[in-house]
PDB file of N, CA and C in Angstrom:
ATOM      1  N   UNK A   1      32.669   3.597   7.014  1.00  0.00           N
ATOM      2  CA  UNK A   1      31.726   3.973   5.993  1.00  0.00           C
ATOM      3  C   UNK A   1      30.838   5.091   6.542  1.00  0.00           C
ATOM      4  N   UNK A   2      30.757   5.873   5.918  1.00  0.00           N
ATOM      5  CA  UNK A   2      29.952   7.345   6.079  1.00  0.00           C
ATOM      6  C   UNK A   2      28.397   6.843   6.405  1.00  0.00           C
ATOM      7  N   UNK A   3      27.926   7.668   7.346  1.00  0.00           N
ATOM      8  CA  UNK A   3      26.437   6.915   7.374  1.00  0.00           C
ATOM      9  C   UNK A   3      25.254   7.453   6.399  1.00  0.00           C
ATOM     10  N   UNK A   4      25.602   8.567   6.147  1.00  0.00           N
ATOM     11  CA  UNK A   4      24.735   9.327   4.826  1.00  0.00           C
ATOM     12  C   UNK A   4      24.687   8.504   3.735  1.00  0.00           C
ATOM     13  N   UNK A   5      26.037   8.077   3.169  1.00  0.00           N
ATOM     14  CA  UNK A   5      26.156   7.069   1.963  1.00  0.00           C
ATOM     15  C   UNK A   5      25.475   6.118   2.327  1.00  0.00           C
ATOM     16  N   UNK A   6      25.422   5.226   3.381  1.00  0.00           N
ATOM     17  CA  UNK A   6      24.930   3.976   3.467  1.00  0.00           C
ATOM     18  C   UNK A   6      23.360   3.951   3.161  1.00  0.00           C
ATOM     19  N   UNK A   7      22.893   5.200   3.977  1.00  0.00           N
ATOM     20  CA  UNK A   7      21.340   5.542   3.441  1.00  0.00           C
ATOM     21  C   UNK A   7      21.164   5.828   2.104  1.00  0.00           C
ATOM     22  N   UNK A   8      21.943   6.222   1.452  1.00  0.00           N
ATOM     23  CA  UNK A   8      22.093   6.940   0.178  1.00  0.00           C
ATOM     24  C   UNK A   8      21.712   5.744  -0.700  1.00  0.00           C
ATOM     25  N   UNK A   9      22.493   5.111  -0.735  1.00  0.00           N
ATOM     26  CA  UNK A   9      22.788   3.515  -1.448  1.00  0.00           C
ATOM     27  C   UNK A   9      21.570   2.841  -1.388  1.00  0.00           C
ATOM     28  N   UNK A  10      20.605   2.352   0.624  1.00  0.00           N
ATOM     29  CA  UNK A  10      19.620   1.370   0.263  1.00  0.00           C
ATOM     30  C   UNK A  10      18.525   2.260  -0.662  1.00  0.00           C
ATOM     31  N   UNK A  11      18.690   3.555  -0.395  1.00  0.00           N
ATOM     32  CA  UNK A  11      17.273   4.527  -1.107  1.00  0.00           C
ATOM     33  C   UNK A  11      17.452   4.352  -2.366  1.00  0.00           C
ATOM     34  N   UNK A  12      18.814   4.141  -3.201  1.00  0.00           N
ATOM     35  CA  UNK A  12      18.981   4.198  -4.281  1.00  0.00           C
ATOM     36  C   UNK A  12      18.605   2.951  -4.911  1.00  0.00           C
ATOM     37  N   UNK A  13      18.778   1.958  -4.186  1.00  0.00           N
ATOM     38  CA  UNK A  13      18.296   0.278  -4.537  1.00  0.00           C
ATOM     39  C   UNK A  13      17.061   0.428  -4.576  1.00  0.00           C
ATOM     40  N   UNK A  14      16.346   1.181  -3.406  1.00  0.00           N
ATOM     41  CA  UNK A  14      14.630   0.828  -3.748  1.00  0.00           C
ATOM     42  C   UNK A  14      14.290   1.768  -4.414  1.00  0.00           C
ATOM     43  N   UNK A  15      14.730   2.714  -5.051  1.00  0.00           N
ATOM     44  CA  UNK A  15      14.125   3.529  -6.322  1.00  0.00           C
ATOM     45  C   UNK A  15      14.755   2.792  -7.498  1.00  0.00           C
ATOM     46  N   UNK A  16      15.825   2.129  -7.736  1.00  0.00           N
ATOM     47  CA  UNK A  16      15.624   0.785  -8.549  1.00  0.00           C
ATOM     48  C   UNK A  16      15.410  -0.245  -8.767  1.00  0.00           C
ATOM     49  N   UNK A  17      14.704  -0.702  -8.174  1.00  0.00           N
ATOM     50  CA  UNK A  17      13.857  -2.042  -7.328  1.00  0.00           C
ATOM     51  C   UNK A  17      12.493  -1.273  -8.236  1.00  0.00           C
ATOM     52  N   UNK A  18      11.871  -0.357  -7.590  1.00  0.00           N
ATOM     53  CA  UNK A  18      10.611   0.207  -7.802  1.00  0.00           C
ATOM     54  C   UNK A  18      10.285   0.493  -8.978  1.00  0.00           C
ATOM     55  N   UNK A  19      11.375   0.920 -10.284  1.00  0.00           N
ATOM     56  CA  UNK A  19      11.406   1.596 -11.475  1.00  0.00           C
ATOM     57  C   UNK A  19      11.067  -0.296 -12.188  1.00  0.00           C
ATOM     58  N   UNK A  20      12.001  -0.950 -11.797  1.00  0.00           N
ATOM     59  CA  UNK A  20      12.550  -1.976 -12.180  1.00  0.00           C
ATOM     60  C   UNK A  20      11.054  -3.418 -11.823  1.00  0.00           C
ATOM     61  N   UNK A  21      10.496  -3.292 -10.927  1.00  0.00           N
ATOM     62  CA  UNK A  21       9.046  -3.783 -10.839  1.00  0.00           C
ATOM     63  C   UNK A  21       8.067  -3.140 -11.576  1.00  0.00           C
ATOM     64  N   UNK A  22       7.804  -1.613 -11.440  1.00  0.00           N
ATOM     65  CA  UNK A  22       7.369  -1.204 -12.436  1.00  0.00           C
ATOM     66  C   UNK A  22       7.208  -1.636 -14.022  1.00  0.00           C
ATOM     67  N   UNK A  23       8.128  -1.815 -14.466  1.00  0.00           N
ATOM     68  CA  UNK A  23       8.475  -1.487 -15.931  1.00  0.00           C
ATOM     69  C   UNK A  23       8.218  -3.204 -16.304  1.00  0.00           C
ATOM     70  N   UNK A  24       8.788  -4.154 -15.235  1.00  0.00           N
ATOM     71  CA  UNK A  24       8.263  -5.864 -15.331  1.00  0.00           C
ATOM     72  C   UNK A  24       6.618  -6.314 -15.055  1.00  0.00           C
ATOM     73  N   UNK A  25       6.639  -5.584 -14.441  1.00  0.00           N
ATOM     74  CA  UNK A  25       4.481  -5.812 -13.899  1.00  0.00           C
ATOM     75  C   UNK A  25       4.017  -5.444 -15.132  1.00  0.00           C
ATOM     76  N   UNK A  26       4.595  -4.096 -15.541  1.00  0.00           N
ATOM     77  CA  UNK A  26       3.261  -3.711 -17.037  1.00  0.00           C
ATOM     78  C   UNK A  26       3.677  -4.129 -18.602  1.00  0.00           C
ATOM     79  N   UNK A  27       4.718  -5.196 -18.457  1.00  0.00           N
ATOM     80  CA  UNK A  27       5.195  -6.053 -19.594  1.00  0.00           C
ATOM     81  C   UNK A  27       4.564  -7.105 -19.566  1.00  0.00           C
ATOM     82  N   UNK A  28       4.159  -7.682 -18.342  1.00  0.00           N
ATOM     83  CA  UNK A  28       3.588  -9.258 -18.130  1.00  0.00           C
ATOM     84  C   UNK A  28       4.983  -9.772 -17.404  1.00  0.00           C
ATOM     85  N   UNK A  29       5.361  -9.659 -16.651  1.00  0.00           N
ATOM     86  CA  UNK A  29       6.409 -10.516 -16.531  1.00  0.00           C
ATOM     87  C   UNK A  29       6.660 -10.234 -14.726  1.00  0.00           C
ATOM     88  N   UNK A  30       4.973 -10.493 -14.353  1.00  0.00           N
ATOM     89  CA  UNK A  30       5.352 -10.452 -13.141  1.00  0.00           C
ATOM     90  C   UNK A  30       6.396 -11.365 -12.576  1.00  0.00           C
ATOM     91  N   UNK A  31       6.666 -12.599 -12.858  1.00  0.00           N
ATOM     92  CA  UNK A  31       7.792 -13.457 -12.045  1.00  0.00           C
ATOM     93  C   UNK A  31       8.848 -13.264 -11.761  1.00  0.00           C
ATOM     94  N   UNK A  32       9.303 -12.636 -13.232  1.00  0.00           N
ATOM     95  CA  UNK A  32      10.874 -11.937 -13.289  1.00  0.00           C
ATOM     96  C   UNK A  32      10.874 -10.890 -12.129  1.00  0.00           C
ATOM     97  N   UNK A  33       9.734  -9.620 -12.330  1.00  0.00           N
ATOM     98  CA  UNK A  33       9.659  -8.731 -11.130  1.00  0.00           C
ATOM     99  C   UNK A  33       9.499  -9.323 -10.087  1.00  0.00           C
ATOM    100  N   UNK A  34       8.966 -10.401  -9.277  1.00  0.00           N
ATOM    101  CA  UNK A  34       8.918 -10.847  -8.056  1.00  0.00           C
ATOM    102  C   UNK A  34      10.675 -11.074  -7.525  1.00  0.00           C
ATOM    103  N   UNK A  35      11.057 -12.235  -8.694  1.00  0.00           N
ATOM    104  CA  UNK A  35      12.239 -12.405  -8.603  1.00  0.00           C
ATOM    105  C   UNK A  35      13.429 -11.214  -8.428  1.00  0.00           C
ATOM    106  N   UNK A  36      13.050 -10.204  -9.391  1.00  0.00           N
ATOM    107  CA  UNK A  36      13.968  -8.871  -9.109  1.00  0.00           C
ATOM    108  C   UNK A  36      13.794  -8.228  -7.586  1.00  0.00           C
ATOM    109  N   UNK A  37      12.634  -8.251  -7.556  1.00  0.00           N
ATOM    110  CA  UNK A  37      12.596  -7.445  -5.908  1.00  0.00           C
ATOM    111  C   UNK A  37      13.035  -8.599  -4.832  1.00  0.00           C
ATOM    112  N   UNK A  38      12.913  -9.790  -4.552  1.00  0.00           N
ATOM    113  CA  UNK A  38      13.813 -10.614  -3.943  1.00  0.00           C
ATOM    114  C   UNK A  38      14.959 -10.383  -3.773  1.00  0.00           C
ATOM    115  N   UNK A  39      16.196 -10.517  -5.210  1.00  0.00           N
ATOM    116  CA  UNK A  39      17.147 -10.192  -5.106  1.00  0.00           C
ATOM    117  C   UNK A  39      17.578  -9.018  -4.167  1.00  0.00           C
ATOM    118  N   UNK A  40      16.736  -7.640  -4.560  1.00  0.00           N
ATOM    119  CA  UNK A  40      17.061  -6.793  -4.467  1.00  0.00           C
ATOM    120  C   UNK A  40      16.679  -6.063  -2.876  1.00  0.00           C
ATOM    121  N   UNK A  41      15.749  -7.306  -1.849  1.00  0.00           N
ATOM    122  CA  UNK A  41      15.718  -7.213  -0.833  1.00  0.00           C
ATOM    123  C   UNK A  41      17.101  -8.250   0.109  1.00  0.00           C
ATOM    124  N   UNK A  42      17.694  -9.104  -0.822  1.00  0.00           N
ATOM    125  CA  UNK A  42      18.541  -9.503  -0.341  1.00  0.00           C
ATOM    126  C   UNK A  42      20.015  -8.833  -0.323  1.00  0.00           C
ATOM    127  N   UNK A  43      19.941  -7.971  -0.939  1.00  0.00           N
ATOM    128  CA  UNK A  43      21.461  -7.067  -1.147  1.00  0.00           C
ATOM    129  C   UNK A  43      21.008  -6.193  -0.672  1.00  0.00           C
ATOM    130  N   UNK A  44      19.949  -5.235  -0.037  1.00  0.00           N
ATOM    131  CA  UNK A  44      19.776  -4.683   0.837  1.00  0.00           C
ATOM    132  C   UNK A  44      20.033  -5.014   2.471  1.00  0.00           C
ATOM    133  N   UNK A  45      19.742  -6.179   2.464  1.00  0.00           N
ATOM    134  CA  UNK A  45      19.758  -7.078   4.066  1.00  0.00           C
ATOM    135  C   UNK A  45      21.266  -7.284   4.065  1.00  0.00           C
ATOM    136  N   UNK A  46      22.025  -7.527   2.723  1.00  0.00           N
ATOM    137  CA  UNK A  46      23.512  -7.879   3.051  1.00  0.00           C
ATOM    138  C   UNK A  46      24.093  -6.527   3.668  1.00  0.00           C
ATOM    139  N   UNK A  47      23.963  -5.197   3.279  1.00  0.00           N
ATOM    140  CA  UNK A  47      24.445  -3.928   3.202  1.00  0.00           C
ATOM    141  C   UNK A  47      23.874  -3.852   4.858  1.00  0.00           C
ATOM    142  N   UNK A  48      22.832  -4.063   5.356  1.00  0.00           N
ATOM    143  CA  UNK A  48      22.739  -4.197   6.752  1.00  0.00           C
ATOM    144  C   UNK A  48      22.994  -4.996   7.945  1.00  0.00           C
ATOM    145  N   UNK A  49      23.649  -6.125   7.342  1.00  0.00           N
ATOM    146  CA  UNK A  49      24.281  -6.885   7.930  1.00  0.00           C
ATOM    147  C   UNK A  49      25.504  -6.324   8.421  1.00  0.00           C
ATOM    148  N   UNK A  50      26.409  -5.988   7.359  1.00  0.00           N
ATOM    149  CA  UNK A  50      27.653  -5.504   7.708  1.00  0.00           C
ATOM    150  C   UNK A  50      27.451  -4.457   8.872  1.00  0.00           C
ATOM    151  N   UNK A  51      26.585  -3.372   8.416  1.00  0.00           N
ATOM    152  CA  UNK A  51      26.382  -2.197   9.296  1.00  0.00           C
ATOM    153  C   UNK A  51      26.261  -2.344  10.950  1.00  0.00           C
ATOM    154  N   UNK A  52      25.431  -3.461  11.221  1.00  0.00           N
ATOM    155  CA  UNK A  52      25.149  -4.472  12.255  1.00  0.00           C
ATOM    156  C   UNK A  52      26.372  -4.873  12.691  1.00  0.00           C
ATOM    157  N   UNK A  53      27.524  -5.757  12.427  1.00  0.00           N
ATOM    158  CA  UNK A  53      28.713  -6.291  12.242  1.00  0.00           C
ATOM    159  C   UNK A  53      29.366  -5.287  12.871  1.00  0.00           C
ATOM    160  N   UNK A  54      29.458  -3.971  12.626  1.00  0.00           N
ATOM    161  CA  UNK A  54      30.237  -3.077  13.200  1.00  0.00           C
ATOM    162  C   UNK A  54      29.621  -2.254  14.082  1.00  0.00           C
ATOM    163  N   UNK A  55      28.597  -2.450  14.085  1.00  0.00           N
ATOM    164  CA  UNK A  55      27.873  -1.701  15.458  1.00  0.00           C
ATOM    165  C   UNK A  55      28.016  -2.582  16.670  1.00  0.00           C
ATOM    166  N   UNK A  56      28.054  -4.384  16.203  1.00  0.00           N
ATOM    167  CA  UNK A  56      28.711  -4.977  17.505  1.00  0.00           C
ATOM    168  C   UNK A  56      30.018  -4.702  18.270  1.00  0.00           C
ATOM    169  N   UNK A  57      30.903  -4.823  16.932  1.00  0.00           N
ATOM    170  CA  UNK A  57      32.222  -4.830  17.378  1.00  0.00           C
ATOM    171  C   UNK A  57      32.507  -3.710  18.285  1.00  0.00           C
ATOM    172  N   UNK A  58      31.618  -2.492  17.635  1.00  0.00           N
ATOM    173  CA  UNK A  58      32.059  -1.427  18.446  1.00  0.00           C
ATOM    174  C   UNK A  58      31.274  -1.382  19.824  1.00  0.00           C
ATOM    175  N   UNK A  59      30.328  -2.062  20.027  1.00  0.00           N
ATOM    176  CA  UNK A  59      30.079  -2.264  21.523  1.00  0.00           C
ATOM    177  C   UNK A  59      30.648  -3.193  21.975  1.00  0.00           C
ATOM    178  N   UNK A  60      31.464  -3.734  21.492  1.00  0.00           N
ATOM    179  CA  UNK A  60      32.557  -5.141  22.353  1.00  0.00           C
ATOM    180  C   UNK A  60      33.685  -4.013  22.677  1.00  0.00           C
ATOM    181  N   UNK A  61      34.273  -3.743  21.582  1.00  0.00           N
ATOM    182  CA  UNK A  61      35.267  -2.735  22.479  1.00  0.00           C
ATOM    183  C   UNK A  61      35.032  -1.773  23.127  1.00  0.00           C
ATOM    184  N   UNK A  62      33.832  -1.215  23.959  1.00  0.00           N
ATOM    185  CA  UNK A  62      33.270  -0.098  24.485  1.00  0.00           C
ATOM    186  C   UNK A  62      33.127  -0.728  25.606  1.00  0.00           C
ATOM    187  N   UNK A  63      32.793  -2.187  25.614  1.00  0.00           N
ATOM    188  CA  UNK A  63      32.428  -2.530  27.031  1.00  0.00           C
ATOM    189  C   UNK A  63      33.708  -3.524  27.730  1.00  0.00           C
ATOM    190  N   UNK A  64      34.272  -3.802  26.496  1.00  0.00           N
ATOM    191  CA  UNK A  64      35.078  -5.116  27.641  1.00  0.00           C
ATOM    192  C   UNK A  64      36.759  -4.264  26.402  1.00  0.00           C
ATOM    193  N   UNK A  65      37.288  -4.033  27.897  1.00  0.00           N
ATOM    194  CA  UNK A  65      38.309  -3.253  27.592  1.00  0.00           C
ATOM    195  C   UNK A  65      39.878  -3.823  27.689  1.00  0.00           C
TER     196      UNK A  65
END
């Protein structure tokens, strides 16, 4: 995975995260927005997980050959 995209993607989640709290806070509906930005910190953390995942692997095969 390209590393530009990967940045590309979480920036793109939190400018819809942000639009998306926005638009729930000034309806009344803070809960739903709490709840949306939750989600939307958890599919961020998944997308860095993986990234993590392969930054190990690739120091396992770098060091033990």
């Amino acid at each position: 995975m390209n590393d530009i995209s990967v940045l590309l993607k979480i920036g793109g989640a939190g400018i819809i995260l942000l639009v998306l709290d926005k638009v729930l806070t000034s309806s009344g509906k803070g809960e739903i927005a709490a709840i949306t930005n939750i989600a939307g910190v958890v599919i961020i953390l998944l997308m860095i997980v993986s990234i993590i995942g392969d930054l190990f692997s690739t120091l396992k095969t770098m060091f033990i050959m």
